[in-house]
Protein backbone atom coordinates (compact mmCIF):
# COMPACT_ATOMS: atom_id res chain seq x y z
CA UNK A 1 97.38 -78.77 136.32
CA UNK A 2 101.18 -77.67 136.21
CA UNK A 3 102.69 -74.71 136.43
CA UNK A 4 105.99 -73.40 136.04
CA UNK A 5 107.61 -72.16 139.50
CA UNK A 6 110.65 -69.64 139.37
CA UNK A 7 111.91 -72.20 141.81
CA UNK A 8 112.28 -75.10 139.76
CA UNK A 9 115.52 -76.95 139.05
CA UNK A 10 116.56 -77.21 135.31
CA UNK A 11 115.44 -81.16 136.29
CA UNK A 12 112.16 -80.41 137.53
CA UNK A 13 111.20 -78.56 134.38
CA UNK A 14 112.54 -81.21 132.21
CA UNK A 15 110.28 -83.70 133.86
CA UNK A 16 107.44 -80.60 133.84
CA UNK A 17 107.82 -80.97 129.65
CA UNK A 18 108.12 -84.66 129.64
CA UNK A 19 104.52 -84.54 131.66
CA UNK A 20 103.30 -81.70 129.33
CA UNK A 21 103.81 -82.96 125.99
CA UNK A 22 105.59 -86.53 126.15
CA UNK A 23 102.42 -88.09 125.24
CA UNK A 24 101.53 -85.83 122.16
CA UNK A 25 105.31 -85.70 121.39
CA UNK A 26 105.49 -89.67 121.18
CA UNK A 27 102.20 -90.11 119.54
CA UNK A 28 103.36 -86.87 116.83
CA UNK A 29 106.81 -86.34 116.30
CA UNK A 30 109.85 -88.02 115.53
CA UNK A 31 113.34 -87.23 116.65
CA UNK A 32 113.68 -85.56 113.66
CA UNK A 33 110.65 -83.05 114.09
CA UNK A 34 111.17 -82.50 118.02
CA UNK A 35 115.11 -81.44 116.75
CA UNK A 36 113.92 -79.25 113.50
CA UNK A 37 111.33 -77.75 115.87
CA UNK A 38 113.77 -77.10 118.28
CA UNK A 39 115.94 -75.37 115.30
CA UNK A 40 113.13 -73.11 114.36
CA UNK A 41 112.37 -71.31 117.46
CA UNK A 42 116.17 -71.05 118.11
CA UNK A 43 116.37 -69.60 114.78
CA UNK A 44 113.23 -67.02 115.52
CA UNK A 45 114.68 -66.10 118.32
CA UNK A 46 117.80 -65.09 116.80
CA UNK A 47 115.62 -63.20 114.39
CA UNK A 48 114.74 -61.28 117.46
CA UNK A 49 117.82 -60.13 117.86
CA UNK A 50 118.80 -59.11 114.50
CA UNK A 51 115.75 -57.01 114.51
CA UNK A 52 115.80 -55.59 117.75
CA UNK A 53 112.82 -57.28 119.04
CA UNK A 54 113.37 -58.46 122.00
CA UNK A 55 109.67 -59.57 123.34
CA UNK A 56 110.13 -61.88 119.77
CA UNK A 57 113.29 -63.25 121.24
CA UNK A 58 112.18 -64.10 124.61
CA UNK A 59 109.65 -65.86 123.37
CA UNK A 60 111.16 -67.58 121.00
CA UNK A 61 113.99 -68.47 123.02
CA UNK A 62 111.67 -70.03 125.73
CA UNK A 63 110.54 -72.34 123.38
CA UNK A 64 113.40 -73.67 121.95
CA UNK A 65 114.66 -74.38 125.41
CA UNK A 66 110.92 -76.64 125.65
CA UNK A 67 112.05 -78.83 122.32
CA UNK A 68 115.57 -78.67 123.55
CA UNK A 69 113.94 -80.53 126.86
CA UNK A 70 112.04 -82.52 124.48
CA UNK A 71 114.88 -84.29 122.31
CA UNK A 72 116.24 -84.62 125.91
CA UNK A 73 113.38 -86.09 126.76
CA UNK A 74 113.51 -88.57 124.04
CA UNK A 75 116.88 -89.95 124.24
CA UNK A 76 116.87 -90.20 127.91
CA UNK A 77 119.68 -87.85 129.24
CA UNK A 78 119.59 -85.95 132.08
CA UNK A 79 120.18 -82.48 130.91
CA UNK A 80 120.15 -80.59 134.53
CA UNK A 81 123.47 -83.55 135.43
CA UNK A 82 125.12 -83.16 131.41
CA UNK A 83 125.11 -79.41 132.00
CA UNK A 84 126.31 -79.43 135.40
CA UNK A 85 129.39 -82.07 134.39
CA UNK A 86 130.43 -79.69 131.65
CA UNK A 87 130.26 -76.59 133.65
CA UNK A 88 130.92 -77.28 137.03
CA UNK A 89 130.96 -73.76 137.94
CA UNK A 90 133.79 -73.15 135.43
CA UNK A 91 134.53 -72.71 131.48
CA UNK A 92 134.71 -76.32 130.55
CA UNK A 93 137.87 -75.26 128.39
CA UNK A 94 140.09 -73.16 130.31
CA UNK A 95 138.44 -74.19 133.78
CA UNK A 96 138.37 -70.63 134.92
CA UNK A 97 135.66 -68.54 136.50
CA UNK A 98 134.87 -66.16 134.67
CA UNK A 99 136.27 -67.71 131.46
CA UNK A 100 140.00 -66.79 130.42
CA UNK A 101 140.11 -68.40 127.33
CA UNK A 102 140.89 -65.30 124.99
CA UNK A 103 143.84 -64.51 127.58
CA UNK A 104 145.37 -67.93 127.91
CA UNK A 105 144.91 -69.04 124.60
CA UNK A 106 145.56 -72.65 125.45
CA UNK A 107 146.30 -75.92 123.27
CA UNK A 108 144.45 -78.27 125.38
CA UNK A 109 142.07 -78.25 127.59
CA UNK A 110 142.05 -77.86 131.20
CA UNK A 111 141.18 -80.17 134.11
CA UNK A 112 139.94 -79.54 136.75
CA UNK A 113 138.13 -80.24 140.06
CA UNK A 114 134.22 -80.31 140.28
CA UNK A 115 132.72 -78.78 143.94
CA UNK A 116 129.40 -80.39 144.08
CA UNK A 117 128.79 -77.58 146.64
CA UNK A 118 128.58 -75.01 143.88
CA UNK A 119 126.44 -77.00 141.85
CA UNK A 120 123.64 -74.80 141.20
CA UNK A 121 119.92 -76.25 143.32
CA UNK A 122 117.59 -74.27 140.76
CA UNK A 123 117.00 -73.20 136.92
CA UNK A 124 117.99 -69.59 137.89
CA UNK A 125 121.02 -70.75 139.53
CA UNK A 126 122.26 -72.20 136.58
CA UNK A 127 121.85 -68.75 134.93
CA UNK A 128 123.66 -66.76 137.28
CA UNK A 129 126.37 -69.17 137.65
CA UNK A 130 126.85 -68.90 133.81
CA UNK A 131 126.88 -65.00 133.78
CA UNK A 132 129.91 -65.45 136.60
CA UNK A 133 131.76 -67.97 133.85
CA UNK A 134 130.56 -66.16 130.87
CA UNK A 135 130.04 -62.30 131.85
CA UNK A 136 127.59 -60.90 129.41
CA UNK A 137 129.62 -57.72 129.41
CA UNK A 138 132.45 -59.36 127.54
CA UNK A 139 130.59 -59.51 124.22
CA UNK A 140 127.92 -58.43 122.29
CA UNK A 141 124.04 -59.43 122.30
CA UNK A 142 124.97 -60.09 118.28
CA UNK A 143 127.96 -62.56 119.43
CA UNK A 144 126.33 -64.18 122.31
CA UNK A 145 123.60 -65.04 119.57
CA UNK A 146 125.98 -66.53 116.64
CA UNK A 147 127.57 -68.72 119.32
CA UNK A 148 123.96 -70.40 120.24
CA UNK A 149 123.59 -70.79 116.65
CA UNK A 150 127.11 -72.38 116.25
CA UNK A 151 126.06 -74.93 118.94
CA UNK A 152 122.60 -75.57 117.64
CA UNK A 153 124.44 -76.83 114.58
CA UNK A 154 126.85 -78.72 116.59
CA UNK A 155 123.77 -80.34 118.36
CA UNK A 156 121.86 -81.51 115.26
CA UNK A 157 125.25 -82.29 114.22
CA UNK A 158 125.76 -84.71 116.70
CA UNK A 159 122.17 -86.30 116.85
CA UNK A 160 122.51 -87.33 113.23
CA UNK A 161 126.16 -88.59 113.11
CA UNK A 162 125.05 -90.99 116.35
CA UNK A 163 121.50 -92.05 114.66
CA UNK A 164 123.89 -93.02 111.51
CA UNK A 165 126.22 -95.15 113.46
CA UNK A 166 124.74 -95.10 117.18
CA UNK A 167 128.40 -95.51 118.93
CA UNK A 168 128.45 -94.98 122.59
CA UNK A 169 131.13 -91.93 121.88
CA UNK A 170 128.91 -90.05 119.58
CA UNK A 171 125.76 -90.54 121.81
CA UNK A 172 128.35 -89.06 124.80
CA UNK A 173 128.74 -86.18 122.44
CA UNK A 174 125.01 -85.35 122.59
CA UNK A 175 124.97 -85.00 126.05
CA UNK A 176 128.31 -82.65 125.35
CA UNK A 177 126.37 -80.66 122.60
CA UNK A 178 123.05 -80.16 125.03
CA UNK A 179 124.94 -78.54 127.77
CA UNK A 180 126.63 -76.58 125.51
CA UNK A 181 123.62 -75.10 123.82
CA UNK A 182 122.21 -74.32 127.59
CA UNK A 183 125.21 -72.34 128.32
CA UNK A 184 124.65 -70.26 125.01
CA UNK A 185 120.94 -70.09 125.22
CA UNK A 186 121.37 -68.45 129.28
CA UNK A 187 124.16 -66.44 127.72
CA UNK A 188 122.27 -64.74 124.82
CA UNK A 189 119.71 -64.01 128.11
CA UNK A 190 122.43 -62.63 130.46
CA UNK A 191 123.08 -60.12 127.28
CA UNK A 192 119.59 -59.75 126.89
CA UNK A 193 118.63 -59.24 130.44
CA UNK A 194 116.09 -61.83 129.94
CA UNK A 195 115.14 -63.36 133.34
CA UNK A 196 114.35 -67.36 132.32
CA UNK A 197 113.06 -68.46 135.13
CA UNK A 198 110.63 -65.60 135.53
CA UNK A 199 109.86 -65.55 132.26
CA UNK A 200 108.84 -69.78 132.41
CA UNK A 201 106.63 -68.59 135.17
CA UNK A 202 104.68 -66.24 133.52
CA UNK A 203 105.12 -68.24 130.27
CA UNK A 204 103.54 -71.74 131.85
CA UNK A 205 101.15 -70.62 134.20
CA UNK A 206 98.76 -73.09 132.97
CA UNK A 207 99.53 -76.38 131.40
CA UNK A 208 101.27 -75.88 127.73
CA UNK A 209 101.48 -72.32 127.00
CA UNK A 210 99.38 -72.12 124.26
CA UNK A 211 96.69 -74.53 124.31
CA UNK A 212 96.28 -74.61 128.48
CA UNK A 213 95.79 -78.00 128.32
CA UNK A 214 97.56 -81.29 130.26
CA UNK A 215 98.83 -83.20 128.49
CA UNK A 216 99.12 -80.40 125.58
CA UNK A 217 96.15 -81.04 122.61
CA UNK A 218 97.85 -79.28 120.30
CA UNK A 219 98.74 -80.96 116.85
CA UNK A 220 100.98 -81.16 114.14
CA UNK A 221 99.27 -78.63 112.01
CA UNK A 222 98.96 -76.55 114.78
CA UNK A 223 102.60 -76.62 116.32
CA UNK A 224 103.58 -76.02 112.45
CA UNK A 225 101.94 -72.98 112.07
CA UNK A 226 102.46 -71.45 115.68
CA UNK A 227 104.34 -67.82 115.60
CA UNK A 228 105.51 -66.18 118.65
């Protein structure tokens, strides 16, 4: 049995999804489907928000993080190291913490110096150290949500412009696009006051969170028609 722990590093819950569902995910799903699955629940979860349902966009958003892990998963990046080498503690634009991109206004971008002692040991880290970069009181819950849906278009974007022409550049861009969507998806909980790693813990408490079973038995037909 696994179980999500509060704990974990962004890593160890990758490799917690890989052992979850890499088995039905290979033997199921394409690239394609893990990437349009992962659109859907971001996509419900932003439904949460426009209707003020938060309980529908914690759920929601938890499991779009899972297929996000998943497409991870399949093309074999690191997503805990890709996140971390974009934000190292910083906006990866302006290099500033908190972010002071709408005072600066720069041209290019900045560069700047990565303190491996910062880097963030846990899941929850990561979240807290994008509220410092990204404080939720800056914007809107409304705002915080078009920008994850900006970047999962960037993302899917990305995946299909490098399985047209698979160039090294393009694949680099993935790893780019998967931080960036991590940054949005903790930001749109920072301005929900959604506590991810808490919420993993209660949400995989036994094996795949709906079907309780390792690895996860659940099938096409039945990831198709799941609601949360």
């Amino acid at each position: 049995m696994v179980h999500f722990s509060r704990k974990y590093s962004l890593d160890k819950f990758q490799k917690m999804i890989q052992e979850m569902y890499g088995l039905p995910d290979d033997r199921l799903f394409s690239l394609w489907d893990l990437l349009s699955n992962q659109e859907r629940f971001t996509m419900r979860a932003l439904k949460g928000i426009r209707k003020g349902n938060i309980k529908k966009l914690k759920a929601n958003l938890l499991i779009s993080l899972s297929w996000l892990l998943a497409v991870a998963n399949r093309l074999h990046i690191n997503t805990e190291d890709a996140t971390w080498k974009r934000f190292p503690a910083k906006c990866s634009y302006c290099g500033k913490n908190p972010c002071q991109c709408k005072v600066i206004k720069s041209s290019k971008k900045a560069k700047f110096f990565r303190d491996i002692t910062v880097r963030p040991g846990t899941l929850a880290g990561f979240q807290k150290m994008f509220r410092s970069i990204y404080p939720p009181e800056s914007r809107s819950l409304f705002e915080a949500g078009v920008h994850l849906a900006e970047e999962m278009g960037e993302l899917s974007e990305t995946v299909h412009c490098f399985l047209g022409e698979h160039q090294k550049k393009q694949f680099g861009q993935i790893e780019t696009e998967l931080a960036d969507y991590i940054s949005c998806l903790f930001g749109v909980a920072n301005s929900a006051k959604i506590d991810v790693a808490k919420e993993l813990e209660k949400f995989y408490w036994k094996n795949c969170h709906d079907c309780h079973k390792l690895p996860c038995e659940c099938n096409f037909t039945t990831v198709a028609k799941f609601k949360s």
